[in-house]
PDB file of N, CA and C in Angstrom:
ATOM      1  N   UNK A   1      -7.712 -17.021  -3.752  1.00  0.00           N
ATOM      2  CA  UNK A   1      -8.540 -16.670  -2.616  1.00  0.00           C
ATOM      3  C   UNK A   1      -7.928 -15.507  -1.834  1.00  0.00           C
ATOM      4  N   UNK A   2      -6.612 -15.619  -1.658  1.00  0.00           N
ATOM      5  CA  UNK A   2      -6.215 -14.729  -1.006  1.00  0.00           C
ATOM      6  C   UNK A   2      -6.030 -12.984  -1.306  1.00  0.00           C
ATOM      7  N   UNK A   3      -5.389 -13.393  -2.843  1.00  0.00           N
ATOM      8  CA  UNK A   3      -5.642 -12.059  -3.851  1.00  0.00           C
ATOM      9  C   UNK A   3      -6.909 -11.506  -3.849  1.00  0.00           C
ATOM     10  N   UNK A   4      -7.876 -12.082  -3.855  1.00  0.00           N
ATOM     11  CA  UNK A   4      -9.180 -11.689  -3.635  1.00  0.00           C
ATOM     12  C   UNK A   4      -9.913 -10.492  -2.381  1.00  0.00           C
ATOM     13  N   UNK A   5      -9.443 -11.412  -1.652  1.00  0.00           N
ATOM     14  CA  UNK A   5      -9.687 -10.892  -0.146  1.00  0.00           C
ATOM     15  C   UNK A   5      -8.517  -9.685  -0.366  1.00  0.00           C
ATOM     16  N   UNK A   6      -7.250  -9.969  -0.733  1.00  0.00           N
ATOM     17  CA  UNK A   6      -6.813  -8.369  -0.683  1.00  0.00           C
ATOM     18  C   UNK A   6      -6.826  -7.082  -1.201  1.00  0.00           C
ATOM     19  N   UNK A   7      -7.692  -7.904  -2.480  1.00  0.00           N
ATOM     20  CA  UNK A   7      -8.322  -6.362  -3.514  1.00  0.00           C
ATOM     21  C   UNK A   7      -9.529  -6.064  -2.474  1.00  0.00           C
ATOM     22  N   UNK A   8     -10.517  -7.005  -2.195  1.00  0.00           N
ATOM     23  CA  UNK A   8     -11.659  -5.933  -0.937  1.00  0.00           C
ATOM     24  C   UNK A   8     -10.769  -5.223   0.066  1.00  0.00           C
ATOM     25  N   UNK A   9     -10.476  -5.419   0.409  1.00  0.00           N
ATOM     26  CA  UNK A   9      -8.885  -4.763   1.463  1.00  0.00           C
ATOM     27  C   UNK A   9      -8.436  -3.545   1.056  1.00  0.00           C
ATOM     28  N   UNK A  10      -7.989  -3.599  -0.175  1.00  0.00           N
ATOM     29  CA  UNK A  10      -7.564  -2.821  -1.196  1.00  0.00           C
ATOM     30  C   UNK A  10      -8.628  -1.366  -1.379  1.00  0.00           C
ATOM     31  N   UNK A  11      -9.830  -2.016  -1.552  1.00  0.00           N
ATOM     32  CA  UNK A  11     -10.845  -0.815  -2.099  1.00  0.00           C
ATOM     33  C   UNK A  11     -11.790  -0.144  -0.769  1.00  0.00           C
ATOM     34  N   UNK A  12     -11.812  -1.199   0.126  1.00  0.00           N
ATOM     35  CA  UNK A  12     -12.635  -1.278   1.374  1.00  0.00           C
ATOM     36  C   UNK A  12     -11.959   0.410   2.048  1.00  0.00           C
ATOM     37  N   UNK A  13     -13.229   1.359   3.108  1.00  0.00           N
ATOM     38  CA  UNK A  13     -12.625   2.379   3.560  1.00  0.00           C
ATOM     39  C   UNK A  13     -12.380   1.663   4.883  1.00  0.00           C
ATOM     40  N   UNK A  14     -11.871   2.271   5.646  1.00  0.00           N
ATOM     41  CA  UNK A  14     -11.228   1.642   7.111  1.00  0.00           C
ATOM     42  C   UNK A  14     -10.950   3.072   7.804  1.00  0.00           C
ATOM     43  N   UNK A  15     -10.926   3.037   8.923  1.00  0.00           N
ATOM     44  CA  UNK A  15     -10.571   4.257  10.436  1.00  0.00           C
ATOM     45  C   UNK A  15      -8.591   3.993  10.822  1.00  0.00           C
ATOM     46  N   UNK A  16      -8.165   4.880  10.121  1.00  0.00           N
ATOM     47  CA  UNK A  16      -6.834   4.422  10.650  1.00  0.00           C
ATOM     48  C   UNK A  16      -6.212   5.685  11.511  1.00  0.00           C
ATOM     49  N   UNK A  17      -4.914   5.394  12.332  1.00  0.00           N
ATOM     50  CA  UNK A  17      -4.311   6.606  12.500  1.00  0.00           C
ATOM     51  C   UNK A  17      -3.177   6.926  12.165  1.00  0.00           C
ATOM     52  N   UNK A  18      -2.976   8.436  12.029  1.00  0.00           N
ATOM     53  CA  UNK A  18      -1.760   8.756  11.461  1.00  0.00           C
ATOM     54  C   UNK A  18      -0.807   8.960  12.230  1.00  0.00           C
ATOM     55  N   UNK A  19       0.566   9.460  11.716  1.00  0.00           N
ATOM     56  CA  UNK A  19       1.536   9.395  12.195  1.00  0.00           C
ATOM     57  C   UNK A  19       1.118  10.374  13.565  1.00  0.00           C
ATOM     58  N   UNK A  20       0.582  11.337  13.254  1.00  0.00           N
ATOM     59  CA  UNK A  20       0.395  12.717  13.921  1.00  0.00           C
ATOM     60  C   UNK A  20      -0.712  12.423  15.690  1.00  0.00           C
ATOM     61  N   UNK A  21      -1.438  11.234  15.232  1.00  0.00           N
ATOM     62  CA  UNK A  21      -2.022  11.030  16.424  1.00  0.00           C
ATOM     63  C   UNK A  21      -3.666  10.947  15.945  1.00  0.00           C
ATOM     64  N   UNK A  22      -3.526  11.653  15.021  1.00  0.00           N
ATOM     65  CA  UNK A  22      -5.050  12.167  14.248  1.00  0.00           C
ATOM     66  C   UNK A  22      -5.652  10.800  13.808  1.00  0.00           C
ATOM     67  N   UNK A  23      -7.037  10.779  13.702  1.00  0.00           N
ATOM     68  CA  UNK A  23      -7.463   9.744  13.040  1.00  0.00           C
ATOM     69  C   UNK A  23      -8.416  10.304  11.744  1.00  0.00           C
ATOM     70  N   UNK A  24      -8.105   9.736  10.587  1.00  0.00           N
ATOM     71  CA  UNK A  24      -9.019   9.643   9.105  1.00  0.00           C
ATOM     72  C   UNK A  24      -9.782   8.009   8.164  1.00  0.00           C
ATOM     73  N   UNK A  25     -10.718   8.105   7.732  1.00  0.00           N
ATOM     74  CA  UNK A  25     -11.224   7.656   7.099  1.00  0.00           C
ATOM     75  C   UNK A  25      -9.961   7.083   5.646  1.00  0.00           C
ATOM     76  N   UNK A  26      -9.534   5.803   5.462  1.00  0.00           N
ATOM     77  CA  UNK A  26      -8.439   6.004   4.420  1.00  0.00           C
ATOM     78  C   UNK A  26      -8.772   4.396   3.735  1.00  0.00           C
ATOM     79  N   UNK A  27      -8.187   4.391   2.517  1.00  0.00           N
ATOM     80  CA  UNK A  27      -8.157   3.199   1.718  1.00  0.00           C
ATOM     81  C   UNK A  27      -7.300   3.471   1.022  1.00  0.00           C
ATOM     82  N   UNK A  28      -6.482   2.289   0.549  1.00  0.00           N
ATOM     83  CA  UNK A  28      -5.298   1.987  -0.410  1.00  0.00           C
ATOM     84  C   UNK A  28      -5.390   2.991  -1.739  1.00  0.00           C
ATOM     85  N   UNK A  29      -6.423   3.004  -2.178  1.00  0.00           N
ATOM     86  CA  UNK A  29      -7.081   3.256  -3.568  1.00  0.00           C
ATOM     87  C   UNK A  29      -6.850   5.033  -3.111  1.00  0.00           C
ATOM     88  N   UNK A  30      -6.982   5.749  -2.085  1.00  0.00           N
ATOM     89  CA  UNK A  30      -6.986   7.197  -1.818  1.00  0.00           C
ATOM     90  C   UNK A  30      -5.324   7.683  -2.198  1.00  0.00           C
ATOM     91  N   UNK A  31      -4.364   6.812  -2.395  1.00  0.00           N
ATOM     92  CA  UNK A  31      -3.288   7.325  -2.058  1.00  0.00           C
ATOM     93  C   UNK A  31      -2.768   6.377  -3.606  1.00  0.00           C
ATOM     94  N   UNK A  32      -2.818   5.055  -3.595  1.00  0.00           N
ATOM     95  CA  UNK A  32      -2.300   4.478  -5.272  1.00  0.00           C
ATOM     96  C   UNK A  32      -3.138   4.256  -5.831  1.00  0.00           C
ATOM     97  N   UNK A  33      -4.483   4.358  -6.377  1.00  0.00           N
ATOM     98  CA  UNK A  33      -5.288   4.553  -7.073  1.00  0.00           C
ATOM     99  C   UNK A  33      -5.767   3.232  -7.714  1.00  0.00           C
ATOM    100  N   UNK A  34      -6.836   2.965  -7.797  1.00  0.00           N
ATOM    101  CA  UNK A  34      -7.679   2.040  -8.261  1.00  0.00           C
ATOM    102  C   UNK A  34      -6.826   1.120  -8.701  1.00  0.00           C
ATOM    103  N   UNK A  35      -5.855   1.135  -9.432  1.00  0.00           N
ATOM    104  CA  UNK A  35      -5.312  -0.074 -10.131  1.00  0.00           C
ATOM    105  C   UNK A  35      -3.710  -0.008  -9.938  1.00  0.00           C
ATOM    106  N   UNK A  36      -3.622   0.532  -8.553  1.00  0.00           N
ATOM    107  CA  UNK A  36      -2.530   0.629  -8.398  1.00  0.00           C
ATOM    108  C   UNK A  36      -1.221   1.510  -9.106  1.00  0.00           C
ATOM    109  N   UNK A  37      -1.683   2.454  -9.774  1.00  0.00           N
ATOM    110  CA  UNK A  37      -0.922   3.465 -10.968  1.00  0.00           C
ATOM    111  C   UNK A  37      -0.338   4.829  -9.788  1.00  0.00           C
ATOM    112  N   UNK A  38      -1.093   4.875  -8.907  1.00  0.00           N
ATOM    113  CA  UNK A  38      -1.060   6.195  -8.061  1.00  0.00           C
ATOM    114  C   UNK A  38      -1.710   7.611  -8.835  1.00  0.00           C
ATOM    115  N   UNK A  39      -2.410   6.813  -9.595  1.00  0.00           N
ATOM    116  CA  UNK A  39      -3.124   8.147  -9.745  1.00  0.00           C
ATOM    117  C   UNK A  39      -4.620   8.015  -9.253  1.00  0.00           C
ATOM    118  N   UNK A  40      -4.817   8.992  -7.768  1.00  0.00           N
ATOM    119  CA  UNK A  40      -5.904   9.057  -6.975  1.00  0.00           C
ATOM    120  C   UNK A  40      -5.847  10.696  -6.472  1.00  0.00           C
ATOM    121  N   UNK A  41      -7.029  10.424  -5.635  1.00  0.00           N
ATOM    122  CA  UNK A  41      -7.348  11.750  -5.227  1.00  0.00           C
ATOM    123  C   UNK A  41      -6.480  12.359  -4.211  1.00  0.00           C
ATOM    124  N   UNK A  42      -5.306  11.909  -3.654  1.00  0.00           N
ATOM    125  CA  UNK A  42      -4.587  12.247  -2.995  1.00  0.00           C
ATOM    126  C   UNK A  42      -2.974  12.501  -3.284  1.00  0.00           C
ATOM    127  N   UNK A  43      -2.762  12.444  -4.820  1.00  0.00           N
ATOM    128  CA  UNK A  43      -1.801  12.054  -5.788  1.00  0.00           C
ATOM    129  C   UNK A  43      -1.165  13.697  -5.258  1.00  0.00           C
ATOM    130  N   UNK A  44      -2.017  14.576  -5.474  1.00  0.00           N
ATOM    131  CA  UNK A  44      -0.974  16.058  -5.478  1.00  0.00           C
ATOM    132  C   UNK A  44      -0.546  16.049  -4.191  1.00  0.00           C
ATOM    133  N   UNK A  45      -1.305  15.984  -3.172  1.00  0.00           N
ATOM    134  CA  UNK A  45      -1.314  16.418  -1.785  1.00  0.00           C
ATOM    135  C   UNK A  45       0.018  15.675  -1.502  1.00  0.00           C
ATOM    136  N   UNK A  46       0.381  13.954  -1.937  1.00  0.00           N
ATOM    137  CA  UNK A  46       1.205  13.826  -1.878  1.00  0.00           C
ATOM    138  C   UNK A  46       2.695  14.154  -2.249  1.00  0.00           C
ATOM    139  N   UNK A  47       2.779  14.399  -3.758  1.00  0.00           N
ATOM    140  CA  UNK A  47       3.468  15.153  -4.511  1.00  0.00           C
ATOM    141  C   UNK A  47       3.999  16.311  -3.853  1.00  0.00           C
ATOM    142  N   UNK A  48       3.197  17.450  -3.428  1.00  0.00           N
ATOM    143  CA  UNK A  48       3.205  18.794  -2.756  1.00  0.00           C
ATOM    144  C   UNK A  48       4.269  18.026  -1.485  1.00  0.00           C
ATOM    145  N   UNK A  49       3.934  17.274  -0.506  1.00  0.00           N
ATOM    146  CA  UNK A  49       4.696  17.039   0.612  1.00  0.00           C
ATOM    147  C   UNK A  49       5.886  16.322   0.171  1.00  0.00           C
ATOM    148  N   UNK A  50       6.077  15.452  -0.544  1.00  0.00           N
ATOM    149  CA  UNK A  50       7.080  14.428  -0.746  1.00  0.00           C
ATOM    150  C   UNK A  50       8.112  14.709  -1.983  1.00  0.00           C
ATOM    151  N   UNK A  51       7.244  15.365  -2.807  1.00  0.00           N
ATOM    152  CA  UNK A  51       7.880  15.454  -4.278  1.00  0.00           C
ATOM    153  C   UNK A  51       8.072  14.607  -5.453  1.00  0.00           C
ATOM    154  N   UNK A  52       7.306  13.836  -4.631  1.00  0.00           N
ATOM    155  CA  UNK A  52       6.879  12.256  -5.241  1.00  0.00           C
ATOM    156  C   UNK A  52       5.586  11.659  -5.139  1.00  0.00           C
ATOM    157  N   UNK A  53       4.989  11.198  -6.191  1.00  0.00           N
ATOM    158  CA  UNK A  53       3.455  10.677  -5.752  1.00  0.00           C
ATOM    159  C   UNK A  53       3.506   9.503  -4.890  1.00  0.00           C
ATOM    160  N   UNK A  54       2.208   8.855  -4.588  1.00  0.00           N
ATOM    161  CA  UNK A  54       2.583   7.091  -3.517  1.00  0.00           C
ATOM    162  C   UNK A  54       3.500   6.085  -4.751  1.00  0.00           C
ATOM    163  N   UNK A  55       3.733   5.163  -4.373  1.00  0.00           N
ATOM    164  CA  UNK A  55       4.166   4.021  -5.093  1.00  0.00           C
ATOM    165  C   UNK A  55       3.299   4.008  -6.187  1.00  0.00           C
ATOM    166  N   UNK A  56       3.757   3.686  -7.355  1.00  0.00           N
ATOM    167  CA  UNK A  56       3.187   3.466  -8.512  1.00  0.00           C
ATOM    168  C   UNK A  56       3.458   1.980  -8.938  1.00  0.00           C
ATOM    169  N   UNK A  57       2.626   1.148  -8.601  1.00  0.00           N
ATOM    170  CA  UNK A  57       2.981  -0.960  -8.325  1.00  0.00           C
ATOM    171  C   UNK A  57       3.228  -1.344  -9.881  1.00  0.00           C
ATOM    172  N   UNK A  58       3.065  -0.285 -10.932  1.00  0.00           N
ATOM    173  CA  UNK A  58       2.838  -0.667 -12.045  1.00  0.00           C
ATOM    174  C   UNK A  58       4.556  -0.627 -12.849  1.00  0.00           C
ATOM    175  N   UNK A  59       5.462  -0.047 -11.629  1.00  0.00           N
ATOM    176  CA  UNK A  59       6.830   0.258 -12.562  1.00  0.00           C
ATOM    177  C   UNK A  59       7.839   0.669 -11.626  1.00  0.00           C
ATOM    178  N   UNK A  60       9.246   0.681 -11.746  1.00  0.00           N
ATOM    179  CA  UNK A  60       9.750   0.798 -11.097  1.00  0.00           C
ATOM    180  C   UNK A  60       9.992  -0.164  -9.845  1.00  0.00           C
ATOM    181  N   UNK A  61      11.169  -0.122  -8.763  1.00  0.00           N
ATOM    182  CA  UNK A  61      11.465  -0.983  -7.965  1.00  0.00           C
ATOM    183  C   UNK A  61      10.596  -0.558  -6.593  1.00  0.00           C
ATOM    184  N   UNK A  62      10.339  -1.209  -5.811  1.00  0.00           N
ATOM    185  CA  UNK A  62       9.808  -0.959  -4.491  1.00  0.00           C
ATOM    186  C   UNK A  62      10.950  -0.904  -3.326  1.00  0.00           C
ATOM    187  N   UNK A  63      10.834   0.698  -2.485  1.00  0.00           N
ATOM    188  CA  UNK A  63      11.460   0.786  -1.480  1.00  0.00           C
ATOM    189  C   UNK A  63      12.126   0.218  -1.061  1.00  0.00           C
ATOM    190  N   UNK A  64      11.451  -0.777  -0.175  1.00  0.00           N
ATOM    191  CA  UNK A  64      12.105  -1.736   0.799  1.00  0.00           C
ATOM    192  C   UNK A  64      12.046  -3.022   0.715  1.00  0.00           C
ATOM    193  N   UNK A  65      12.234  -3.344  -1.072  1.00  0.00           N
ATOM    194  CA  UNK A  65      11.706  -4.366  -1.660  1.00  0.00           C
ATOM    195  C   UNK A  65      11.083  -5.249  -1.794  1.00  0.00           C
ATOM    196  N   UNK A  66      11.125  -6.227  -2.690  1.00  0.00           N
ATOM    197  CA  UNK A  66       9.448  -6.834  -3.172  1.00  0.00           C
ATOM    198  C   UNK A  66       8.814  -7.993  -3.565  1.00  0.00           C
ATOM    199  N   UNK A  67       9.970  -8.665  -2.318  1.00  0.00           N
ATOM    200  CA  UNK A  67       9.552 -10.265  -1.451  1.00  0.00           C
ATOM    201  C   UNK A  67       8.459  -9.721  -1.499  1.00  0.00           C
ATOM    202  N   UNK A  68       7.232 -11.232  -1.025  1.00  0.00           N
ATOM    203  CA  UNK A  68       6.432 -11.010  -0.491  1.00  0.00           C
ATOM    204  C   UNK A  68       6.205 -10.928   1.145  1.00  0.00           C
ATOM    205  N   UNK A  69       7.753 -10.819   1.856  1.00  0.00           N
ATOM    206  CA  UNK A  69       7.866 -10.582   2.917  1.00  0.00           C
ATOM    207  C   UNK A  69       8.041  -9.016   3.111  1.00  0.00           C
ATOM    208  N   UNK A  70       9.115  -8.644   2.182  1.00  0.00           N
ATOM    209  CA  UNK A  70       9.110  -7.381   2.493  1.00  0.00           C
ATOM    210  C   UNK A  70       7.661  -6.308   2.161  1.00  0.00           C
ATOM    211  N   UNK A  71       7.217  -6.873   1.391  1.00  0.00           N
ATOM    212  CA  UNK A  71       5.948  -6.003   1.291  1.00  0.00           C
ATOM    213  C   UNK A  71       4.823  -6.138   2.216  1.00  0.00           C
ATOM    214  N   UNK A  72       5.206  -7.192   3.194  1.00  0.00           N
ATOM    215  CA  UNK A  72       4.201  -7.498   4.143  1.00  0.00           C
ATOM    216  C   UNK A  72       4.684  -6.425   5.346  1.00  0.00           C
ATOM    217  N   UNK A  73       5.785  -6.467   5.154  1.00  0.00           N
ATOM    218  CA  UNK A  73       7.010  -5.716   6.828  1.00  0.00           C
ATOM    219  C   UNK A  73       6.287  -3.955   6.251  1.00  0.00           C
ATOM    220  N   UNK A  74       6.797  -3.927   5.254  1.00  0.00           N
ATOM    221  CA  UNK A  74       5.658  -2.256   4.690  1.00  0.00           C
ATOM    222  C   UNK A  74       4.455  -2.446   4.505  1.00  0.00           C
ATOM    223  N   UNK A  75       3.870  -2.867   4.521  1.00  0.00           N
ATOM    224  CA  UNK A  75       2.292  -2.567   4.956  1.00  0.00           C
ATOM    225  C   UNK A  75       1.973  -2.248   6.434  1.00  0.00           C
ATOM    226  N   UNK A  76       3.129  -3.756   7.638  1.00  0.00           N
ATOM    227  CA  UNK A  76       2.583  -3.652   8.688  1.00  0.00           C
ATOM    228  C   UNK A  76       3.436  -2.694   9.473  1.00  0.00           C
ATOM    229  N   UNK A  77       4.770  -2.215   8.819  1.00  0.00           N
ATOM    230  CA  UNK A  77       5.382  -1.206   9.712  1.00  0.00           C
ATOM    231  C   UNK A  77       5.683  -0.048   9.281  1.00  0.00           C
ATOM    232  N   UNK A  78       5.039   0.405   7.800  1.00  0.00           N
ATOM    233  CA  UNK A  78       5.100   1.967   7.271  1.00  0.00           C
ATOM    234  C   UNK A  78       6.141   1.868   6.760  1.00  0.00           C
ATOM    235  N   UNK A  79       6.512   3.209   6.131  1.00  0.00           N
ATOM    236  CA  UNK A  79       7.678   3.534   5.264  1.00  0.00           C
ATOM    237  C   UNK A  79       8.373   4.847   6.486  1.00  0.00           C
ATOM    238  N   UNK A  80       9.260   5.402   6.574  1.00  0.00           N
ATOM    239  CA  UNK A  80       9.633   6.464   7.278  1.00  0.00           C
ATOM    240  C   UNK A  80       9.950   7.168   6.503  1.00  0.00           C
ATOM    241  N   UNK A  81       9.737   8.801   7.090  1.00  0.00           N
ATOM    242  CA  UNK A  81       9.979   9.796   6.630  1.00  0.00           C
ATOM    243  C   UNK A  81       8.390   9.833   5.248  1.00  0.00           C
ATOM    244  N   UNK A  82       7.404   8.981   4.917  1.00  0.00           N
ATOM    245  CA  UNK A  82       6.483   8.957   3.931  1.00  0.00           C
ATOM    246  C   UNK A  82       5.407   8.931   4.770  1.00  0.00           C
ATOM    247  N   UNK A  83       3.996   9.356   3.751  1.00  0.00           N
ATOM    248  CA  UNK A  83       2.481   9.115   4.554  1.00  0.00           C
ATOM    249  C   UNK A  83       2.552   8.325   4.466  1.00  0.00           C
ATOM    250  N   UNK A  84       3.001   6.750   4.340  1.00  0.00           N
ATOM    251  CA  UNK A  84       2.705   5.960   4.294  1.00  0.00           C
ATOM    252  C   UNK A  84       2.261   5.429   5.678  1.00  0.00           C
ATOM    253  N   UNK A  85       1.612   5.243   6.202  1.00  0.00           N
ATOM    254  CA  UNK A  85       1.270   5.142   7.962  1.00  0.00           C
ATOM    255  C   UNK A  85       1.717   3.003   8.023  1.00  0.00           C
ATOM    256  N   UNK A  86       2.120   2.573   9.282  1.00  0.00           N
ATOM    257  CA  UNK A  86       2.180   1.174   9.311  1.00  0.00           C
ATOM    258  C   UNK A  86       0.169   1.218   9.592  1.00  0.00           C
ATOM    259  N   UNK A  87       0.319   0.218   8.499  1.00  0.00           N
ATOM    260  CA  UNK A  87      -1.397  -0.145   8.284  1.00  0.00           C
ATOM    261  C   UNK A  87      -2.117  -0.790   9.319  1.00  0.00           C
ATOM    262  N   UNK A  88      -1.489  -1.637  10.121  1.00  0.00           N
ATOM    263  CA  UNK A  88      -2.183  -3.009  11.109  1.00  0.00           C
ATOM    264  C   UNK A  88      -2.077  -2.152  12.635  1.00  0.00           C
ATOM    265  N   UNK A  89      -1.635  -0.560  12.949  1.00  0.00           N
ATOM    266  CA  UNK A  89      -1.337   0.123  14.078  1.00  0.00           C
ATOM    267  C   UNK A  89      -2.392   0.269  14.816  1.00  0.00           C
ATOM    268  N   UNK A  90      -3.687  -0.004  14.610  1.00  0.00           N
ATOM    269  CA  UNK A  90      -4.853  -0.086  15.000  1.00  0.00           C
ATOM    270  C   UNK A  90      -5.856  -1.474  14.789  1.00  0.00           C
ATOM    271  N   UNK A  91      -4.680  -2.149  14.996  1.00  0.00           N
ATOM    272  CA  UNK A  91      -5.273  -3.732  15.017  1.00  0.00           C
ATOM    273  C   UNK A  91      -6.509  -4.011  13.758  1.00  0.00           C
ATOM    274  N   UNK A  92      -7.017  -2.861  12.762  1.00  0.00           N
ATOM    275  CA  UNK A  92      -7.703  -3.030  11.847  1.00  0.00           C
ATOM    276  C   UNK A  92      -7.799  -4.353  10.923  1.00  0.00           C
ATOM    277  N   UNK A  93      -6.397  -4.738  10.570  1.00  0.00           N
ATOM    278  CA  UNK A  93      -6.345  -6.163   9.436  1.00  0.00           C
ATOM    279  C   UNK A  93      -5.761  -7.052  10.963  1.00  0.00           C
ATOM    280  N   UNK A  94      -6.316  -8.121  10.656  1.00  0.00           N
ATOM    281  CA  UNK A  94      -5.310  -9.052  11.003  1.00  0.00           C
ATOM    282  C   UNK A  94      -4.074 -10.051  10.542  1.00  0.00           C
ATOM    283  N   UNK A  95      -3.063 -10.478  10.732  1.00  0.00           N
ATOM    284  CA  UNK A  95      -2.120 -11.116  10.004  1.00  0.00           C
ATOM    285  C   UNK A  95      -2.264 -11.239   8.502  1.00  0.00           C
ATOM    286  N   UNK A  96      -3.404 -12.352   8.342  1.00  0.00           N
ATOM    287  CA  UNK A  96      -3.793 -13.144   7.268  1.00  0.00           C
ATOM    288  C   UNK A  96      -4.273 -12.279   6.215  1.00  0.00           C
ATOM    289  N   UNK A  97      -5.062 -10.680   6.650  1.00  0.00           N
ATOM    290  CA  UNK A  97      -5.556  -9.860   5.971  1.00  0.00           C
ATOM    291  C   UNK A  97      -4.469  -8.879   5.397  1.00  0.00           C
ATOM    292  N   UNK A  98      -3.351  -8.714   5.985  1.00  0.00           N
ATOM    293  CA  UNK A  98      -1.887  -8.245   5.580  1.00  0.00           C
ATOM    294  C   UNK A  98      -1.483  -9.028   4.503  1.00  0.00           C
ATOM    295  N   UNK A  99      -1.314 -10.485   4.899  1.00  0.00           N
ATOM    296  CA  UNK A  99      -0.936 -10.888   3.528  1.00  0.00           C
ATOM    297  C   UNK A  99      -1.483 -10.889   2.696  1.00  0.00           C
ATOM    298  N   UNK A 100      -3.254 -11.040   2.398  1.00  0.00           N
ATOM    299  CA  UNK A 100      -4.009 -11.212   1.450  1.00  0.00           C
ATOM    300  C   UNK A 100      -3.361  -9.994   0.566  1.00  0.00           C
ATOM    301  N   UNK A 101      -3.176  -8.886   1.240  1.00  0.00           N
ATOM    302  CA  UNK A 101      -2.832  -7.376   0.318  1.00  0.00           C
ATOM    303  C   UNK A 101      -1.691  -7.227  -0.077  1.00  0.00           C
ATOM    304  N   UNK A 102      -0.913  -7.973   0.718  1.00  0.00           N
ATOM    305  CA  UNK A 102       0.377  -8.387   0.488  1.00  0.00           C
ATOM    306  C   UNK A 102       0.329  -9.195  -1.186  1.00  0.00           C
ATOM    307  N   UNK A 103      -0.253 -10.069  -1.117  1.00  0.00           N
ATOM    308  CA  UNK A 103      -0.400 -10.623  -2.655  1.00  0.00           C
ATOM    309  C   UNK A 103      -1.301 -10.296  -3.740  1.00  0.00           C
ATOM    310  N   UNK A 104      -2.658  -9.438  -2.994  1.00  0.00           N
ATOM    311  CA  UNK A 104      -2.733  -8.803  -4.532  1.00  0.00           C
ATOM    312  C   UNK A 104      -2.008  -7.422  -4.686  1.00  0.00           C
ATOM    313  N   UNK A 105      -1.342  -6.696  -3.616  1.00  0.00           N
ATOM    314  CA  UNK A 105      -0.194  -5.601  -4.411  1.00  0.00           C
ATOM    315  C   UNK A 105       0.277  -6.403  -5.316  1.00  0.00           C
ATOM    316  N   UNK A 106       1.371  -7.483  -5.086  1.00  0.00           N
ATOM    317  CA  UNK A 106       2.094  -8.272  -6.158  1.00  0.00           C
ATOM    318  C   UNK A 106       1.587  -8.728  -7.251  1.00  0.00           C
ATOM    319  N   UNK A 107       0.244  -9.133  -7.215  1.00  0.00           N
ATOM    320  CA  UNK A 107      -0.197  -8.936  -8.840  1.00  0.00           C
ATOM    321  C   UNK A 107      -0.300  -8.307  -9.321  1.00  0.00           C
ATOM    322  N   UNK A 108      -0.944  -6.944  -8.798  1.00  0.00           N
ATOM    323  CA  UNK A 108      -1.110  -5.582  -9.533  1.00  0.00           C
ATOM    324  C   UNK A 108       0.859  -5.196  -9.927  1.00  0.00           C
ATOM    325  N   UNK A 109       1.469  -5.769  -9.491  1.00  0.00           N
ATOM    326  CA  UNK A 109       2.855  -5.393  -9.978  1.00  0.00           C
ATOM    327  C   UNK A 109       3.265  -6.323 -11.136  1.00  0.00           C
ATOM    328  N   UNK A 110       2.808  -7.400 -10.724  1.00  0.00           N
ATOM    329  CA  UNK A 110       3.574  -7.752 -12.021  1.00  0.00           C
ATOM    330  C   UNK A 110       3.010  -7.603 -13.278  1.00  0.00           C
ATOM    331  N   UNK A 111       2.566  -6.792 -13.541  1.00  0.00           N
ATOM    332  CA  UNK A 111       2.019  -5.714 -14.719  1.00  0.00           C
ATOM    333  C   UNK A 111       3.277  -5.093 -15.417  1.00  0.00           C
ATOM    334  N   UNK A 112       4.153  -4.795 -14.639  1.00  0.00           N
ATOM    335  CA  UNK A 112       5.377  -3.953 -15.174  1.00  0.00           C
ATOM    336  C   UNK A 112       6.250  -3.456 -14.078  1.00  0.00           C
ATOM    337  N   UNK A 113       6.516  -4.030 -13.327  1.00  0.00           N
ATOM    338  CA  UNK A 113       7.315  -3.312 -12.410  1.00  0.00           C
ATOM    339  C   UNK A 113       8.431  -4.780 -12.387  1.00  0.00           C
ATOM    340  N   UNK A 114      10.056  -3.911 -12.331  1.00  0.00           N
ATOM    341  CA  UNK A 114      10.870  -4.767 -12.571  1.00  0.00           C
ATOM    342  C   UNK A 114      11.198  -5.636 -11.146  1.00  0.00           C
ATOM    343  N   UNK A 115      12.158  -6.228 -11.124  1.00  0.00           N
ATOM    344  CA  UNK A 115      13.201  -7.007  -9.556  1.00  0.00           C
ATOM    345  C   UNK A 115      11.475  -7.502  -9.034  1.00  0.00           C
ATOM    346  N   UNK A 116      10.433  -8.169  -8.972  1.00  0.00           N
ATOM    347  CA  UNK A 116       9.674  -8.877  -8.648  1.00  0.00           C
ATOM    348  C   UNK A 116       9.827 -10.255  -8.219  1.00  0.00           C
ATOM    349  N   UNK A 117      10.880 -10.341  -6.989  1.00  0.00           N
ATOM    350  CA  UNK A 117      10.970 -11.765  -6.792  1.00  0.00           C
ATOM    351  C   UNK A 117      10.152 -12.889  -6.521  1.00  0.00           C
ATOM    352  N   UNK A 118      10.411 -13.802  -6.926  1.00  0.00           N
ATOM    353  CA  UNK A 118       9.897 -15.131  -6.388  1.00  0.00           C
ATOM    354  C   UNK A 118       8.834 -15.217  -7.568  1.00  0.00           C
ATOM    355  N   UNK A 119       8.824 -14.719  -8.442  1.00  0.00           N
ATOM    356  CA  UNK A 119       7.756 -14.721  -9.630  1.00  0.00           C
ATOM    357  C   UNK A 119       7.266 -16.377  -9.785  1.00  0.00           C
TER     358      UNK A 119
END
């Protein structure tokens, strides 16, 4: 149920703001891409700034690792120094809607991405 609710989450567009003050139209899927690979329409733009595309859930370790606590603390408080914006900064999700995304990121990871605790 919950995975559920966090793939609509996932694909759903939403009004967020950025670091900058600005506000855009944004969804998960604009920045890691439909199935979580990071390949989306915002893949270069990121690349160009970072030198790195968004998280790719499909491989590799996660940042600030990949409890399902810590992936809740990065959703609701951003990454620094990344676009990654803290997601809940505009009261948009509430708690329960953090975690829902919180656990389907983690499925879309355990596809192939290694150190996945609490499996």
């Amino acid at each position: 149920m919950l995975e559920r609710r966090g793939e609509e989450l996932y694909k759903k567009k939403r009004n967020i703001k950025n670091k900058d003050g600005s506000e855009a139209a944004s969804q998960c899927m604009d920045c890691h891409g439909s199935e979580g690979d990071s390949w989306a329409g915002k893949r270069m733009d990121i690349m160009n700034k970072m030198g790195v595309p968004a998280r790719n859930f499909w491989q590799g370790n996660f940042k600030l690792g990949s409890s399902a606590d810590d992936i809740f603390l990065t959703l609701v408080n951003g990454v620094a120094g990344t676009p990654m914006n803290p997601q809940n900064a505009n009261q948009a999700w509430s708690d329960l809607d953090a975690w829902a995304l919180t656990y389907y990121v983690r499925k879309m990871a355990r596809m192939g991405v290694t150190r996945i605790e609490g499996k």
